[in-house]
Protein backbone atom coordinates (compact mmCIF):
# COMPACT_ATOMS: atom_id res chain seq x y z
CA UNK A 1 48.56 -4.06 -79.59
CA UNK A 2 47.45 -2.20 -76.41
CA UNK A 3 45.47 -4.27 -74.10
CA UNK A 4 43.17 -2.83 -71.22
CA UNK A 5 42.46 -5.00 -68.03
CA UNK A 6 40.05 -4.13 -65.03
CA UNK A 7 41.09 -5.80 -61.66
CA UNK A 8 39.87 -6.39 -58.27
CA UNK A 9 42.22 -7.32 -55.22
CA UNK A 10 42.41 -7.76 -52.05
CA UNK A 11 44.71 -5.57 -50.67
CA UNK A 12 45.79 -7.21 -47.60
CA UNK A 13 47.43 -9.67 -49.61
CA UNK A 14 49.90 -7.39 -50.94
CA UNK A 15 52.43 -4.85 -50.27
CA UNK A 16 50.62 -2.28 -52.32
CA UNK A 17 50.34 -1.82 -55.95
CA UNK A 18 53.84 -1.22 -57.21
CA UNK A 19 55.90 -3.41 -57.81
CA UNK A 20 58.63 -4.48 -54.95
CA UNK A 21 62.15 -6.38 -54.60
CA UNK A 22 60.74 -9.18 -52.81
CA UNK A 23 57.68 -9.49 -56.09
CA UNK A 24 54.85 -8.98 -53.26
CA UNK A 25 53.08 -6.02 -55.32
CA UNK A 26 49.85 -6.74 -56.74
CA UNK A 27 51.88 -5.13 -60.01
CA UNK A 28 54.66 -8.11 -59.48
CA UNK A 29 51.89 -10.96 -59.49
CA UNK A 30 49.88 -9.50 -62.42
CA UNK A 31 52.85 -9.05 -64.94
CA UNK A 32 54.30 -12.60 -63.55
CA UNK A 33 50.51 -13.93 -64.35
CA UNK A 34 50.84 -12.51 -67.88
CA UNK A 35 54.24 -13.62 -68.41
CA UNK A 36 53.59 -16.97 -68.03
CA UNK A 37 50.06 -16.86 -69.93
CA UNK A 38 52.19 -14.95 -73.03
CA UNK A 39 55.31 -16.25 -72.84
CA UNK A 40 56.90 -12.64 -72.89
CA UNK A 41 58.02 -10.10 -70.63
CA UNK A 42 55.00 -7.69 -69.63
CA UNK A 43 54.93 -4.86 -68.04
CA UNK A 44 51.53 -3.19 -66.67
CA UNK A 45 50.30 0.76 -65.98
CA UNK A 46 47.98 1.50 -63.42
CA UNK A 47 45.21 3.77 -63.00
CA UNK A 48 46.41 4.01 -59.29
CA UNK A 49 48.63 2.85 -56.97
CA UNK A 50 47.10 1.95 -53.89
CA UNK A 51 49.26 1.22 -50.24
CA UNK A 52 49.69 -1.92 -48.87
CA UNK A 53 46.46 -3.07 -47.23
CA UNK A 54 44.35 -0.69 -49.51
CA UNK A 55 41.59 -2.96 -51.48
CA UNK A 56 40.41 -2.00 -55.18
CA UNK A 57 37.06 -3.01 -56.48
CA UNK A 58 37.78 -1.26 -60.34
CA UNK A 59 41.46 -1.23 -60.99
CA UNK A 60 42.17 -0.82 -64.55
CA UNK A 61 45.26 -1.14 -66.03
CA UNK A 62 47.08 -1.41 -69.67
CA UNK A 63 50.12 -3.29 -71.18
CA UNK A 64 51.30 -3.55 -74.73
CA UNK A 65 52.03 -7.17 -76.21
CA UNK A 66 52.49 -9.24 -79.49
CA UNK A 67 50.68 -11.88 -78.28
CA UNK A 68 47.06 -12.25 -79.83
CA UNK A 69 44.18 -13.94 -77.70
CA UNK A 70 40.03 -13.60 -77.19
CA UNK A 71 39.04 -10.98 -74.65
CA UNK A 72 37.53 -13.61 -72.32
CA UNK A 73 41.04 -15.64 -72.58
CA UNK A 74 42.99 -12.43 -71.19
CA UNK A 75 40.47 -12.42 -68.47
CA UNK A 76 40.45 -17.04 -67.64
CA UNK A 77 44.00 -16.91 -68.94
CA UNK A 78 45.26 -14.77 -66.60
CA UNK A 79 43.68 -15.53 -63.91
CA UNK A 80 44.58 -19.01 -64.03
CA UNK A 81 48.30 -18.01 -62.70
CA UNK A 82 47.21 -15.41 -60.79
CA UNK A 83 47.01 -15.48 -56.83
CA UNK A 84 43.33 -16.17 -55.58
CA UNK A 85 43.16 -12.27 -54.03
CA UNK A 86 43.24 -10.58 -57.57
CA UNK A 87 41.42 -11.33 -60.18
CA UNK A 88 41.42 -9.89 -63.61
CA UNK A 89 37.45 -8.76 -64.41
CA UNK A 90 37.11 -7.87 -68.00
CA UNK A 91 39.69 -7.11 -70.73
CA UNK A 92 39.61 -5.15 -74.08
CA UNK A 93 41.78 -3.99 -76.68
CA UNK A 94 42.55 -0.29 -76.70
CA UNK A 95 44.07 2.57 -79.00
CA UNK A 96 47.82 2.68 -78.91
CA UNK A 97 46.88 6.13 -77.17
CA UNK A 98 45.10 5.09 -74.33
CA UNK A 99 46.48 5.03 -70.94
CA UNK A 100 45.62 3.73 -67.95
CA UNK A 101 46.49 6.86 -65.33
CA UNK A 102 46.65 9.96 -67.91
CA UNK A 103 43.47 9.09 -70.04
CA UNK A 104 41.25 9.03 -66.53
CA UNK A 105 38.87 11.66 -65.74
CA UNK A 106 39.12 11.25 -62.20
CA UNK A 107 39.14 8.38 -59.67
CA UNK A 108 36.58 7.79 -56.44
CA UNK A 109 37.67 6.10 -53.38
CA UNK A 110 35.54 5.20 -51.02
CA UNK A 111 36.20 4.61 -46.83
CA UNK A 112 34.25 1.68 -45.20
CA UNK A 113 34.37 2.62 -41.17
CA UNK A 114 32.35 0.44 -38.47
CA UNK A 115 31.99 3.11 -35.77
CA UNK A 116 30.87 0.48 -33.30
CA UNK A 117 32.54 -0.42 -29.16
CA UNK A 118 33.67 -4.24 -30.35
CA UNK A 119 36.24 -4.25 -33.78
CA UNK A 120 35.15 -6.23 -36.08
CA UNK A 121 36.34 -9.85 -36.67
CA UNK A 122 34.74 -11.11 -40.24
CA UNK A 123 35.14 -7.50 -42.02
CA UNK A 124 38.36 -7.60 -40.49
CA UNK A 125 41.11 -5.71 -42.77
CA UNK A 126 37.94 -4.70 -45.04
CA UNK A 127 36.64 -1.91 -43.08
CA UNK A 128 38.34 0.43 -40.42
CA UNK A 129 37.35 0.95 -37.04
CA UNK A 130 36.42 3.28 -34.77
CA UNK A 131 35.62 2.66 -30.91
CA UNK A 132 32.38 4.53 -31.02
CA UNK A 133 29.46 6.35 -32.81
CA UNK A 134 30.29 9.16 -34.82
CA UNK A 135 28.08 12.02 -36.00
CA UNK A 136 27.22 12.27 -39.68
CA UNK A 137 26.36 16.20 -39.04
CA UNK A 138 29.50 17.49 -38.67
CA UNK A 139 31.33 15.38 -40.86
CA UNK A 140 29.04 16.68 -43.58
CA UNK A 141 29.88 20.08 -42.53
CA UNK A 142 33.64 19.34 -42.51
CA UNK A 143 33.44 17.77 -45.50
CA UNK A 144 31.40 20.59 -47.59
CA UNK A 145 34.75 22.74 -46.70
CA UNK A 146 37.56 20.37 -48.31
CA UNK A 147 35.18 20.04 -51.64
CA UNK A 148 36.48 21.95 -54.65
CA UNK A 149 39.71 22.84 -55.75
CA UNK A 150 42.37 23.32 -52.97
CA UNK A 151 46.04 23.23 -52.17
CA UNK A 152 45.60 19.54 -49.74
CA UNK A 153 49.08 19.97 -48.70
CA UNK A 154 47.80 19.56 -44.79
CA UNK A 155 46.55 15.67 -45.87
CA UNK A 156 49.42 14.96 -47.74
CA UNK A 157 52.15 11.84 -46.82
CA UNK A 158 55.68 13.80 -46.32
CA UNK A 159 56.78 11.28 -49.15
CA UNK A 160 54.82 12.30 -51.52
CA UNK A 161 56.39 13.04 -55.08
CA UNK A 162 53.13 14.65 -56.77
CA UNK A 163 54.37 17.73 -58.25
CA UNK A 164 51.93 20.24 -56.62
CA UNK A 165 49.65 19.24 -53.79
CA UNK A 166 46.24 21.35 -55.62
CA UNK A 167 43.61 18.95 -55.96
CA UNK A 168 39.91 19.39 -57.29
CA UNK A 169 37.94 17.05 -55.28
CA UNK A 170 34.57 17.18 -57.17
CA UNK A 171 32.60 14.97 -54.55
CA UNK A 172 33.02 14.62 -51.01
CA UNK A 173 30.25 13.00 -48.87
CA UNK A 174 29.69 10.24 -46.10
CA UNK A 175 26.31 7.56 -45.85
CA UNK A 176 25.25 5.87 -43.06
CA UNK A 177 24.76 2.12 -44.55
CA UNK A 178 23.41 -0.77 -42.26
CA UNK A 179 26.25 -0.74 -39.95
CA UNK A 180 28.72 1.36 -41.48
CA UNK A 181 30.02 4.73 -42.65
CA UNK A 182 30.57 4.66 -46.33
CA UNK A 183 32.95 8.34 -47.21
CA UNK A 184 32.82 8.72 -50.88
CA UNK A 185 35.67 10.80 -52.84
CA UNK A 186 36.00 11.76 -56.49
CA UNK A 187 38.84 13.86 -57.83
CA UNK A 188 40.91 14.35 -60.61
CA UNK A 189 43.71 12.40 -58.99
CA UNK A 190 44.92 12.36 -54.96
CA UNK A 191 48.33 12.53 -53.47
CA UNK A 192 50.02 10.33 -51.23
CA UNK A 193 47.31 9.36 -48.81
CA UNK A 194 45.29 12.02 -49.14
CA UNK A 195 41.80 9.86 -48.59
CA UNK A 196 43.27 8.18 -45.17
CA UNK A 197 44.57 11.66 -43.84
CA UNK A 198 40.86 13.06 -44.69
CA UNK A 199 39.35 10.27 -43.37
CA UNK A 200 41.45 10.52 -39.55
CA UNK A 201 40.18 14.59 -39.56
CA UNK A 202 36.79 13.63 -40.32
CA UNK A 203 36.75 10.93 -37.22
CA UNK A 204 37.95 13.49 -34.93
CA UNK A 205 35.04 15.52 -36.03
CA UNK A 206 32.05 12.77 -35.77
CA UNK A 207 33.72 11.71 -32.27
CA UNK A 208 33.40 15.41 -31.03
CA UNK A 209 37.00 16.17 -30.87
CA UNK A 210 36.82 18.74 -33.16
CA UNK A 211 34.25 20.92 -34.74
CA UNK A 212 33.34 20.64 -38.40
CA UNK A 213 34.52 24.57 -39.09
CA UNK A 214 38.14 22.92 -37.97
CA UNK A 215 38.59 21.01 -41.12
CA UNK A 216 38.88 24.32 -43.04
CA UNK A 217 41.17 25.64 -40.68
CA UNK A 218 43.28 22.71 -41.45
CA UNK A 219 42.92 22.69 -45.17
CA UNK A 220 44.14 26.64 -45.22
CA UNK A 221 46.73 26.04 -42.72
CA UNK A 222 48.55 23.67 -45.72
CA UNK A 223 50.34 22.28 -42.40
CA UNK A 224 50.40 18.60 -42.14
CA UNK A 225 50.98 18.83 -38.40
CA UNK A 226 47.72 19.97 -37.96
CA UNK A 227 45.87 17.36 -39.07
CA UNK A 228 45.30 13.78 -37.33
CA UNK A 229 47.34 11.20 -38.04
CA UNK A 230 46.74 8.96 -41.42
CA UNK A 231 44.13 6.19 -40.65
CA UNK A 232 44.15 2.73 -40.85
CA UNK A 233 44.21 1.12 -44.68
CA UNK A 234 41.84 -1.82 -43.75
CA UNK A 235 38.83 0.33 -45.18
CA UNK A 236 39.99 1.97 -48.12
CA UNK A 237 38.80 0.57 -51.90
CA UNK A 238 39.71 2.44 -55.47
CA UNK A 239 36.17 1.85 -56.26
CA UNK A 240 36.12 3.26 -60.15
CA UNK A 241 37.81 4.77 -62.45
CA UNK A 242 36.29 7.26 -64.74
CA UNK A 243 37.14 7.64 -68.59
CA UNK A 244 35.66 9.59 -71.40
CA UNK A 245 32.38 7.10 -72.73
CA UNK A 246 33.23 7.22 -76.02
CA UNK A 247 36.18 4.65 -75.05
CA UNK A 248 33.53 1.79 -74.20
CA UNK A 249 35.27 0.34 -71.42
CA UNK A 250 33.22 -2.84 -69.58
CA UNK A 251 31.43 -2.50 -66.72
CA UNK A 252 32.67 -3.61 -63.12
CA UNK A 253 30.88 -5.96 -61.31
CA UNK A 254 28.88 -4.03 -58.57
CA UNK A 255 29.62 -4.30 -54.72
CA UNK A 256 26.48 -3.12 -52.54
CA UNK A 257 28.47 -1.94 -49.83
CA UNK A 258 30.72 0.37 -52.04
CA UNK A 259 27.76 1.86 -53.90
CA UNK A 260 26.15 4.27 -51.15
CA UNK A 261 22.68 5.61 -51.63
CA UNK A 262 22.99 8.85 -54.32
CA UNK A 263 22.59 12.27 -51.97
């Protein structure tokens, strides 16, 4: 049968999502984890694959198996061989059909900056930093330019191996929340950091560097040159997942900080 799993992990435990030589992919730990909880070889398909140092909040993932247990033993079984910065949230047995990356609707990131003169030391590796206060105006104005569907091939990694850089980012927005800057963006999928390359425009906007009609300029250009360099991982969380209702996935647990006031 075709099991479905949510997951949350710290990213900076990791090397990333996918799985690595050296087994230090949050994909290595959570097939070892069911391996040992089945007895059998498993092998797990993402929804997406974050970088190394990227955090996710509402992973979900799927893996075929003989093995027959409860839902809430895939979710304490599991986890009892899994390392303490991943932990498996909910489970639930799918249609053979169902996958994991090709069944979602789209997937929302979201950026956690402090814009603040001292880097933080408790959020450390959970938010990024920037050295001072940025403007939320022209951000927003910046960021009103990228939404929609566009060739992103100026905020796309040179190793990228998506098959064409257009993207339709349905929802593009930033929130000032207690301390920080929360970004927020939805799309049908992203290419190879996409959200970080966004996110290092957007500062150079809010710090004055550039001005919010810039962004554009960049996003026509389809020049990666252009653009300002990727930005730091510490911030960035897959923060859902969205699939057709009828499907009846569980809920994630909620996070405060990654759910943003509604615009």
């Amino acid at each position: 049968m075709r099991i479905a799993l949510g997951l949350e992990y710290d990213g900076t435990a990791f090397c990333g999502w996918q799985t690595q030589p050296g087994g230090c992919g949050v994909q290595d730990h959570l097939q070892a984890a069911l391996a040992r909880f089945t007895a059998a070889s498993v092998e797990v398909t993402a929804a997406g694959r974050t970088d190394a140092g990227v955090h996710a909040s509402a992973q979900v993932v799927h893996f075929d198996t003989e093995a027959r247990r409860e839902a809430f033993a895939w979710v304490r079984g599991t986890n009892a061989h899994l390392d303490a910065s991943a932990r498996v949230l909910w489970s639930a047995e799918v249609a053979p059909e169902f996958h994991a990356r090709y069944s979602a609707l789209s997937r929302t990131y979201r950026y956690l900056l402090l814009d603040d003169g001292v880097a933080p030391a408790i959020l450390r590796g959970r938010v990024g930093w920037y050295h001072r206060p940025l403007e939320l105006g022209p951000m927003r104005e910046a960021l009103a330019l990228v939404a929609g569907e566009h060739d992103f091939s100026a905020f796309r990694d040179a190793q990228c191996q998506a098959k064409s850089p257009i993207r339709n980012l349905g929802e593009a927005r930033v929130e000032r929340v207690g301390a920080l800057l929360v970004f927020t963006f939805r799309a049908n999928a992203f290419l190879h950091h996409m959200v970080r390359n966004l996110v290092g425009s957007l500062v150079y906007v809010g710090a004055g560097r550039q001005p919010g009609a810039w962004l554009g300029e960049v996003l026509a250009s389809r020049d990666r040159r252009l653009a300002a360099p990727t930005f730091m991982p510490d911030g960035l969380y897959l923060a859902s997942v969205e699939y057709d209702p009828a499907l009846r996935l569980p809920a994630f647990r909620r996070h405060p900080l990654l759910e943003p006031p509604s615009p």
